[in-house]
Protein backbone atom coordinates (compact mmCIF):
# COMPACT_ATOMS: atom_id res chain seq x y z
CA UNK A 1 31.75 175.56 55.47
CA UNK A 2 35.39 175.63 54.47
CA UNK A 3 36.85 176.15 50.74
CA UNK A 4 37.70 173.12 48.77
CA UNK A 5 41.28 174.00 48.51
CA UNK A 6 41.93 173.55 51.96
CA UNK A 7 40.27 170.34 51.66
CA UNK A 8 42.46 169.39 49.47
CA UNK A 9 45.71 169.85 51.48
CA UNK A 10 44.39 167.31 54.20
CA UNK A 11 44.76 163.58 54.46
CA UNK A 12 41.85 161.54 53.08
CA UNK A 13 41.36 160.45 56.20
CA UNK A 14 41.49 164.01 57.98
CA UNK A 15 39.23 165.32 55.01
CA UNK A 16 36.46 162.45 55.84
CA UNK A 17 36.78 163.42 59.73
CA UNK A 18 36.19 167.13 59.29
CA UNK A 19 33.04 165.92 56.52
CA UNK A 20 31.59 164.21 59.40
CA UNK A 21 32.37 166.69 61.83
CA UNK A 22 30.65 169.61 59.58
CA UNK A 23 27.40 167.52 59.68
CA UNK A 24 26.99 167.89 62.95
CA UNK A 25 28.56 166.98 66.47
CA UNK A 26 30.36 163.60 66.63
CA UNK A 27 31.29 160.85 69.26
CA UNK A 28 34.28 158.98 69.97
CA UNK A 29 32.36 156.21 68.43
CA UNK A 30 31.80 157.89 65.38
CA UNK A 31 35.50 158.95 64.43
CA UNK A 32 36.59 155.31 64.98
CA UNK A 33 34.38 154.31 62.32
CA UNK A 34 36.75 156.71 60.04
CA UNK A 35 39.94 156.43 61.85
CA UNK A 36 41.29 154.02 64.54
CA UNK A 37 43.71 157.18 65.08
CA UNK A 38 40.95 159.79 65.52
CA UNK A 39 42.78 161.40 67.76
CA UNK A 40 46.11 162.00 66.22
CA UNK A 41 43.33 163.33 62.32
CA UNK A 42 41.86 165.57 64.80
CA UNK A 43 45.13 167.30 66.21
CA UNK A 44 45.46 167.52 62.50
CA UNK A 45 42.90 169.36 61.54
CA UNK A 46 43.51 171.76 64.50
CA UNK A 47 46.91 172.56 63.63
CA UNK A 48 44.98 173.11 60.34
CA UNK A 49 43.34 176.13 61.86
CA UNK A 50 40.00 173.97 62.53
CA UNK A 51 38.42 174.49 65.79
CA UNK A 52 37.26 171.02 67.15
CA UNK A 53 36.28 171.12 70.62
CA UNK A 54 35.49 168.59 72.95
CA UNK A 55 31.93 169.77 74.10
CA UNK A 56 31.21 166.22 76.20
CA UNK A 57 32.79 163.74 78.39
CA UNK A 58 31.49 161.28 79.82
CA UNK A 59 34.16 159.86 82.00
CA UNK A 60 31.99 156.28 83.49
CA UNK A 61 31.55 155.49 79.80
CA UNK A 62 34.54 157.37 77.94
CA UNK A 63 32.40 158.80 75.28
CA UNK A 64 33.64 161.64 74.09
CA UNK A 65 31.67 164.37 71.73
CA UNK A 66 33.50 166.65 69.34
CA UNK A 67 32.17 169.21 67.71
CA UNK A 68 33.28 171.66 64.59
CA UNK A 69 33.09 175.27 66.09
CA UNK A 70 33.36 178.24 63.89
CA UNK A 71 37.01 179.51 63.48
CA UNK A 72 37.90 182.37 65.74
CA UNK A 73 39.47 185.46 64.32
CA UNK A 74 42.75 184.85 65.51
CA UNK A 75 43.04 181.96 63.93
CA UNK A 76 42.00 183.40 60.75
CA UNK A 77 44.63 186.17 61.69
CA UNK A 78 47.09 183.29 61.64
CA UNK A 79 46.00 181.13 58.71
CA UNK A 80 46.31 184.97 56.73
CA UNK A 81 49.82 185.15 57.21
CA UNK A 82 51.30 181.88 56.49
């Protein structure tokens, strides 16, 4: 979905988030597997120019779903000029 070379700039850990996110939506539960800091590897990938949105929330249970959307063109606007 995205070129190797911008694989390549990311963590290891960031790199094996976004992997799992590009298979399909992911929980909470899921990213902890990968990273304890899920969180902080997916406001990395964002500031990447990676659109991960929250597309569930279960607030009795506090699972959370991500999911890998397609970037917008702004973004790729963006990620052009740097």
């Amino acid at each position: 979905m995205f070129a190797v070379e911008e694989r390549r700039r990311l963590s290891a850990q960031c790199a094996a988030v976004l992997a799992r996110l590009e298979c399909g939506p992911a929980t909470n539960r899921d990213l902890a597997l990968i990273s304890l800091k899920y969180t902080s590897r997916i406001s990395d990938l964002r500031q990447a120019g990676y659109n991960v949105q929250v597309i569930a929330r279960n607030a009795r249970t506090g699972l959370t779903t991500y999911q890998l959307k397609p970037a917008t063109q702004p973004i790729l606007q963006l990620l052009a000029g740097l």
